[in-house]
N, C-alpha and C. Protein backbone atom coordinates (compact mmCIF):
# COMPACT_ATOMS: atom_id res chain seq x y z
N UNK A 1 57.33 99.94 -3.47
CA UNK A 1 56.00 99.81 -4.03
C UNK A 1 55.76 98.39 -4.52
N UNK A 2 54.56 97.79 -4.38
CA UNK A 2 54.12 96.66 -4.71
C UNK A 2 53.58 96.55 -6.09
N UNK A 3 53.46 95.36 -6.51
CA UNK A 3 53.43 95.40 -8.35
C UNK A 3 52.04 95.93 -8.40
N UNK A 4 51.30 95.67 -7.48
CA UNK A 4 50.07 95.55 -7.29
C UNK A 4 49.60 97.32 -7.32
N UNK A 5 50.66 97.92 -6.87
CA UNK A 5 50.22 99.49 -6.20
C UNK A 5 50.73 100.32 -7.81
N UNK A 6 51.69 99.46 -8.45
CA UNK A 6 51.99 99.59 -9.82
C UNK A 6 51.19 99.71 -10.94
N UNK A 7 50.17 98.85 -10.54
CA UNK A 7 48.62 98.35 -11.63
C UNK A 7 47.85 99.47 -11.22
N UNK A 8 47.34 99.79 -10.02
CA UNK A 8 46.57 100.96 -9.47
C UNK A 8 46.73 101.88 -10.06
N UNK A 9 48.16 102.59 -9.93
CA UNK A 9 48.50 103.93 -10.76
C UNK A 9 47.93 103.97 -11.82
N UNK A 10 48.39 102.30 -12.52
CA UNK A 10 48.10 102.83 -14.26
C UNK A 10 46.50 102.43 -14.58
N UNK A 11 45.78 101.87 -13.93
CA UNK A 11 44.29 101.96 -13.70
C UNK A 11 43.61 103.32 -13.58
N UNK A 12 44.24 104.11 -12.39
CA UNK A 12 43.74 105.17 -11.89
C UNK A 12 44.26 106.14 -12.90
N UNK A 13 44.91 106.48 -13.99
CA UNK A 13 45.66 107.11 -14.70
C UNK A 13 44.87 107.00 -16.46
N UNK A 14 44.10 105.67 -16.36
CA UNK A 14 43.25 105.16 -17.70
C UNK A 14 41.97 105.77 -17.47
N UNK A 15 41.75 105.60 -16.10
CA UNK A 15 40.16 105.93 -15.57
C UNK A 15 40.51 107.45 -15.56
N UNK A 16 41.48 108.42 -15.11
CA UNK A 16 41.04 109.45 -15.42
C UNK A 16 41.21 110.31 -16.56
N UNK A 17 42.02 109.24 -17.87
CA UNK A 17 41.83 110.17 -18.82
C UNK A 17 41.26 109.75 -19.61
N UNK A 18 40.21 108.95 -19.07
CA UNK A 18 38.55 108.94 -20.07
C UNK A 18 37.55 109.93 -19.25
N UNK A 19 37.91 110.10 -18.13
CA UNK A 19 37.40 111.28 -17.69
C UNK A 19 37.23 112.10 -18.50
N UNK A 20 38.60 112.92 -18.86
CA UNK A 20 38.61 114.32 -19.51
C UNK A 20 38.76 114.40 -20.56
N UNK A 21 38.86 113.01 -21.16
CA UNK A 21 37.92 112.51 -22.78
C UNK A 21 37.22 113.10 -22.93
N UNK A 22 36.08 112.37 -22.22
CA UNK A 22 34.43 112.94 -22.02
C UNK A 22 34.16 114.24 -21.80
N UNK A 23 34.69 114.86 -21.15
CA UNK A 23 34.85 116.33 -20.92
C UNK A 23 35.36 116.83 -22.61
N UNK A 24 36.33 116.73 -22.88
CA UNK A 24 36.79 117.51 -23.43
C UNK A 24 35.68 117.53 -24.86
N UNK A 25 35.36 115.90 -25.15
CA UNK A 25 34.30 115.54 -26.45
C UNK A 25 33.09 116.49 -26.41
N UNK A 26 32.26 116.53 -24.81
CA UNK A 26 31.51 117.25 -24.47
C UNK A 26 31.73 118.26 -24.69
N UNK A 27 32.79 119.35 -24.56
CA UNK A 27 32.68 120.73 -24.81
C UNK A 27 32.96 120.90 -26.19
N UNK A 28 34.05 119.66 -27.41
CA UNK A 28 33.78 120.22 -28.75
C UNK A 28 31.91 119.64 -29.02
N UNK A 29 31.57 118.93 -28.68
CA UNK A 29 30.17 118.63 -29.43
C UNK A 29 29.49 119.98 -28.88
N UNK A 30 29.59 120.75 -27.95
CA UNK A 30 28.82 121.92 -27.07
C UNK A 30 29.43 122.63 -28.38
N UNK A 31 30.81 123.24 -28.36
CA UNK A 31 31.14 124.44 -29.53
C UNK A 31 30.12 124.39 -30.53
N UNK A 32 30.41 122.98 -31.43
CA UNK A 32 29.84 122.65 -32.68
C UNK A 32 28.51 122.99 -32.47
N UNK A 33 27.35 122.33 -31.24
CA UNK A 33 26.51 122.86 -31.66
C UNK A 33 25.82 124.22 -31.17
N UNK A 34 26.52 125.20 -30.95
CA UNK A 34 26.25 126.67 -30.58
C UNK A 34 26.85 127.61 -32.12
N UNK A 35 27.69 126.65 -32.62
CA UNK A 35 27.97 126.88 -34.24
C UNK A 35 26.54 126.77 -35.03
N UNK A 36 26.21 125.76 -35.08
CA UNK A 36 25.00 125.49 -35.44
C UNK A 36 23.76 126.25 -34.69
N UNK A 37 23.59 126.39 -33.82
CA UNK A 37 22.49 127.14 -33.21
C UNK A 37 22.91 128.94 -33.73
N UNK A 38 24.02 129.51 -33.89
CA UNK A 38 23.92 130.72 -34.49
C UNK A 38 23.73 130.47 -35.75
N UNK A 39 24.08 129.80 -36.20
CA UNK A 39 24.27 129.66 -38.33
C UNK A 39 22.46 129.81 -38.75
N UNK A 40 21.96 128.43 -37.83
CA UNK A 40 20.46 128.02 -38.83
C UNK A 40 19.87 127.85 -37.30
N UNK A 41 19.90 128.18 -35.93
CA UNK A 41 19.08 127.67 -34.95
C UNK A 41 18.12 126.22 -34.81
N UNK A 42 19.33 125.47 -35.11
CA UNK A 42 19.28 124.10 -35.42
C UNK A 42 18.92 123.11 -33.79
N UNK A 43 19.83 123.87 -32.85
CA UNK A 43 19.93 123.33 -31.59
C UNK A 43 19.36 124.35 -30.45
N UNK A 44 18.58 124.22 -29.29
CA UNK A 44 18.15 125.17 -28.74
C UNK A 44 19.35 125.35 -27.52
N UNK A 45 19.42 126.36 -27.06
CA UNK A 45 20.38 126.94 -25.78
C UNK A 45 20.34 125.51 -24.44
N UNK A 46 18.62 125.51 -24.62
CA UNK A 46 18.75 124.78 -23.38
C UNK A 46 19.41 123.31 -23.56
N UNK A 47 19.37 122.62 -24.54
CA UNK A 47 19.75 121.57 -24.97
C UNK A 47 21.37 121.19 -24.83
N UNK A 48 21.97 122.42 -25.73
CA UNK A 48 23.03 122.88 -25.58
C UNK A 48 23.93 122.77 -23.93
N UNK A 49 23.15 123.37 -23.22
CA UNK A 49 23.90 123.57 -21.87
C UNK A 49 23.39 122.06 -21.45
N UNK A 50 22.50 121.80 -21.38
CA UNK A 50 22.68 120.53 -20.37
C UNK A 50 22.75 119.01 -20.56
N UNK A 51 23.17 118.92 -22.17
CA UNK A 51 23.80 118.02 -22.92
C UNK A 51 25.51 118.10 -22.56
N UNK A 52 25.71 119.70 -22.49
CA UNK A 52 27.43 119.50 -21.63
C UNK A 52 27.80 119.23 -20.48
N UNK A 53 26.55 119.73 -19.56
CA UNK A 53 26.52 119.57 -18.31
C UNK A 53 26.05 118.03 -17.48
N UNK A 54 25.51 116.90 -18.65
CA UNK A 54 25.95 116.02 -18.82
C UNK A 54 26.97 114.95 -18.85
N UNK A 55 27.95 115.79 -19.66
CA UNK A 55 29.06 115.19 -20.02
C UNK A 55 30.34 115.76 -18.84
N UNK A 56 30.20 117.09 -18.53
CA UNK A 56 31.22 117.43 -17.58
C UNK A 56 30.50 116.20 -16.44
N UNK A 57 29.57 116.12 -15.77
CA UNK A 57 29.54 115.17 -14.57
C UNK A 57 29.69 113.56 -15.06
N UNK A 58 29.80 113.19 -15.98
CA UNK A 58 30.14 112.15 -16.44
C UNK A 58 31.14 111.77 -16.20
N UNK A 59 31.77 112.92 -16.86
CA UNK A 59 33.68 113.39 -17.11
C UNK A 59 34.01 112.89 -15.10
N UNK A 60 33.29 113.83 -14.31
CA UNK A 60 33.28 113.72 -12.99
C UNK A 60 33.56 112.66 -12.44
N UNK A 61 32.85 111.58 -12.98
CA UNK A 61 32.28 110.51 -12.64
C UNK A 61 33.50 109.41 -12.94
N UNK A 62 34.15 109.80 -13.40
CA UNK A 62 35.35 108.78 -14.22
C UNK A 62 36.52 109.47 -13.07
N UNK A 63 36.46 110.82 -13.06
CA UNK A 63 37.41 111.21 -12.06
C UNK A 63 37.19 110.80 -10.88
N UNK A 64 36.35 110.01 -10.52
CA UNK A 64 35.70 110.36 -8.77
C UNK A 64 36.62 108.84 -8.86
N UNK A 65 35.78 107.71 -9.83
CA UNK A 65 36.27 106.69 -9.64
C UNK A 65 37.72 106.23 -9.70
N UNK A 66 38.71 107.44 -10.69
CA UNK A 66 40.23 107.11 -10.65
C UNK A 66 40.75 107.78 -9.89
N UNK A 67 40.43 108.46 -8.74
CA UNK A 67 40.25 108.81 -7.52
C UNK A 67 40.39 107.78 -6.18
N UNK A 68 39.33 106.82 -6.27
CA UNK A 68 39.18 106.08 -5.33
C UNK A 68 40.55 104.85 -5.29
N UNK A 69 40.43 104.59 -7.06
CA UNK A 69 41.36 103.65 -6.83
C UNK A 69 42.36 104.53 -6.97
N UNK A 70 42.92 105.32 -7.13
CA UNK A 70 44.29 105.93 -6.59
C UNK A 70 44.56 106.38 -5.15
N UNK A 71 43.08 106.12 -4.64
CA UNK A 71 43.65 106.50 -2.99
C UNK A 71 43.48 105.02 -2.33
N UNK A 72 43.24 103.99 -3.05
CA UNK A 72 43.46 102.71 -2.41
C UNK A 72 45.23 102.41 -2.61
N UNK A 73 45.79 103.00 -3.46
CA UNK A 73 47.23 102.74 -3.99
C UNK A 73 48.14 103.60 -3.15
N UNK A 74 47.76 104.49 -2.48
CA UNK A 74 48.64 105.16 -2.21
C UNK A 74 47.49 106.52 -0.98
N UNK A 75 47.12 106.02 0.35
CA UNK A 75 45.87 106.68 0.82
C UNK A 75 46.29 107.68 1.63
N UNK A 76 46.47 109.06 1.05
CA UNK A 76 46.37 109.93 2.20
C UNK A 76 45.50 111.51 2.23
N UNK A 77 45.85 112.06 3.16
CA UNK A 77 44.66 113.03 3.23
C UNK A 77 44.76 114.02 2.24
N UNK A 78 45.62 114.15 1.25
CA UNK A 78 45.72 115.25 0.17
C UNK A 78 44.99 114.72 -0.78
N UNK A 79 44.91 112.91 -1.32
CA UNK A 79 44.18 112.45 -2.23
C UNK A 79 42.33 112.31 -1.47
N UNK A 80 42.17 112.01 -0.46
CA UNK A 80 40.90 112.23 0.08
C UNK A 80 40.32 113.59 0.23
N UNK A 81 41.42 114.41 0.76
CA UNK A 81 40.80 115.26 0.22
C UNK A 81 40.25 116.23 -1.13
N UNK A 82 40.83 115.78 -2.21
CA UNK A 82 40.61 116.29 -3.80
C UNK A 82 39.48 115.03 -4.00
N UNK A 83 39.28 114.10 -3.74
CA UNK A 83 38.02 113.12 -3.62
C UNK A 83 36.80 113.92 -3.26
N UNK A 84 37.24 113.90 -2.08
CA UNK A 84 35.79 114.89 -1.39
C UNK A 84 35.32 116.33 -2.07
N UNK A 85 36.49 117.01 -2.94
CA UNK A 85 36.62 118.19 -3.72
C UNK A 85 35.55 117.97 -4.91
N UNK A 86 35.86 116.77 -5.12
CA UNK A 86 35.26 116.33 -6.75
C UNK A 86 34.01 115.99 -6.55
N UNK A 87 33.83 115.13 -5.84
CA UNK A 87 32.51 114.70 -5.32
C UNK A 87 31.35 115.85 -4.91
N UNK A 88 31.46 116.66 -3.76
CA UNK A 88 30.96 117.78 -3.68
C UNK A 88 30.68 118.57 -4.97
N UNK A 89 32.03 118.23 -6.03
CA UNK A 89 31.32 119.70 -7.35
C UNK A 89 30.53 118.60 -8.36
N UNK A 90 30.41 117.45 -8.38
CA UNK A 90 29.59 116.55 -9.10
C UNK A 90 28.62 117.07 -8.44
N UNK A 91 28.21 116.74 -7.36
CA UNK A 91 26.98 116.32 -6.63
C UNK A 91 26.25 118.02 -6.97
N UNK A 92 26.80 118.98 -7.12
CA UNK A 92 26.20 120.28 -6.84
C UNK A 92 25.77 120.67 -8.52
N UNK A 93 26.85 119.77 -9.32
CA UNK A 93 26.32 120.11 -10.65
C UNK A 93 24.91 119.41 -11.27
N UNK A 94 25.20 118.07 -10.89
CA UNK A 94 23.77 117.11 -10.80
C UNK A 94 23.06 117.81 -10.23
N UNK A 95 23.22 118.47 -9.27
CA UNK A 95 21.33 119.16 -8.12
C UNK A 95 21.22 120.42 -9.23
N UNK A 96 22.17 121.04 -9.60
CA UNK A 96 21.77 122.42 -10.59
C UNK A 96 20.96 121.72 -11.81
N UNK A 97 21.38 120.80 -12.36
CA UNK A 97 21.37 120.29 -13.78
C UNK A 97 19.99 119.72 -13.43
N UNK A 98 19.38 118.94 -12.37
CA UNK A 98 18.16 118.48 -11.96
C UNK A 98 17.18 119.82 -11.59
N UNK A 99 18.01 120.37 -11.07
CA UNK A 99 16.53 121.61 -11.06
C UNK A 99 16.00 122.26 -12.22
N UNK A 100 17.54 122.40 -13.28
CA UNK A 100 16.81 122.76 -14.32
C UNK A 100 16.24 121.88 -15.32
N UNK A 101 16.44 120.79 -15.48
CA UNK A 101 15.13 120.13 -15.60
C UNK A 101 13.91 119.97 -15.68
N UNK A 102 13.76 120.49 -14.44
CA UNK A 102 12.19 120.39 -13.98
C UNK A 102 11.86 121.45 -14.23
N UNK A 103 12.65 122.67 -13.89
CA UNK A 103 11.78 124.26 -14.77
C UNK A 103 11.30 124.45 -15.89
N UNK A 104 11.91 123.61 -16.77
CA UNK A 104 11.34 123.89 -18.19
C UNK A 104 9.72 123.44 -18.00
N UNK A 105 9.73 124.16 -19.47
CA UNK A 105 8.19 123.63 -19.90
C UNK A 105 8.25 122.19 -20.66
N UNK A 106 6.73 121.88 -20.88
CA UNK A 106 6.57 120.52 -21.21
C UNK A 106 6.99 120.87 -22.90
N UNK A 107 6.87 121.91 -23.62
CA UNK A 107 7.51 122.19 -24.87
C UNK A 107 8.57 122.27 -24.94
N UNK A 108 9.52 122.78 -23.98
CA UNK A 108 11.02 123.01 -23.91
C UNK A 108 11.75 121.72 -23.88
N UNK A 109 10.79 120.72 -23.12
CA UNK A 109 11.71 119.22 -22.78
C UNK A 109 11.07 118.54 -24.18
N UNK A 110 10.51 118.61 -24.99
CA UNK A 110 10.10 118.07 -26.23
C UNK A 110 11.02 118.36 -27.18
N UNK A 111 11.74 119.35 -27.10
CA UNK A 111 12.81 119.87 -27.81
C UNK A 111 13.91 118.96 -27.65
N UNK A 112 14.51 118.75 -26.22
CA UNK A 112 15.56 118.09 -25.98
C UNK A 112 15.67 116.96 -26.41
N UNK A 113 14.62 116.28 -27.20
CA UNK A 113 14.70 114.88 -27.71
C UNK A 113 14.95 114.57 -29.04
């Protein structure tokens, strides 16, 4: 291995555990506020879900990229293929998370702010 393919690993290894940082921050800030939304209905449901659903494709987003550079370090079809794995469930969570979006009402998205 090259020093170079050495740096990759530990690049691709930083990048993905700010990934599941973000993930993981995302689902305690989600607990906390569904704590709060039963206690005093402080936070609404919809807010709730797609403030996490946010953060999981974020989370995604850090994986996709310590992904790429881990398949520049070391390229074969088991890491391309968990690439293409990840990518596909980003891309499908963004199109869910965008449709619901747009369903709400113009009161419901006044909330989210």
């Amino acid at each position: 291995m090259l020093l170079t393919d050495n740096v990759l690993i530990a690049i691709r290894g930083c990048i993905g555990t700010i990934g599941v940082v973000v993930i993981c921050l995302g689902a305690a800030r989600a607990l906390y506020q569904l704590a709060m939304l039963l206690m005093s209905r402080k936070f609404s449901e919809n807010y709730i879900r797609l403030q996490f659903g946010n953060s999981v494709i974020l989370g995604l987003e850090f994986m996709v990229g310590a992904d790429i550079v881990g398949s520049l370090a070391a390229p074969d079809y088991y890491n391309l293929g968990l690439l293409a794995i990840i990518v596909v469930i980003r891309t499908i969570l963004s199109y869910f998370l965008t449709l619901e979006l747009r369903g709400l009402t113009p009161e419901q998205r006044e909330g989210l702010r």
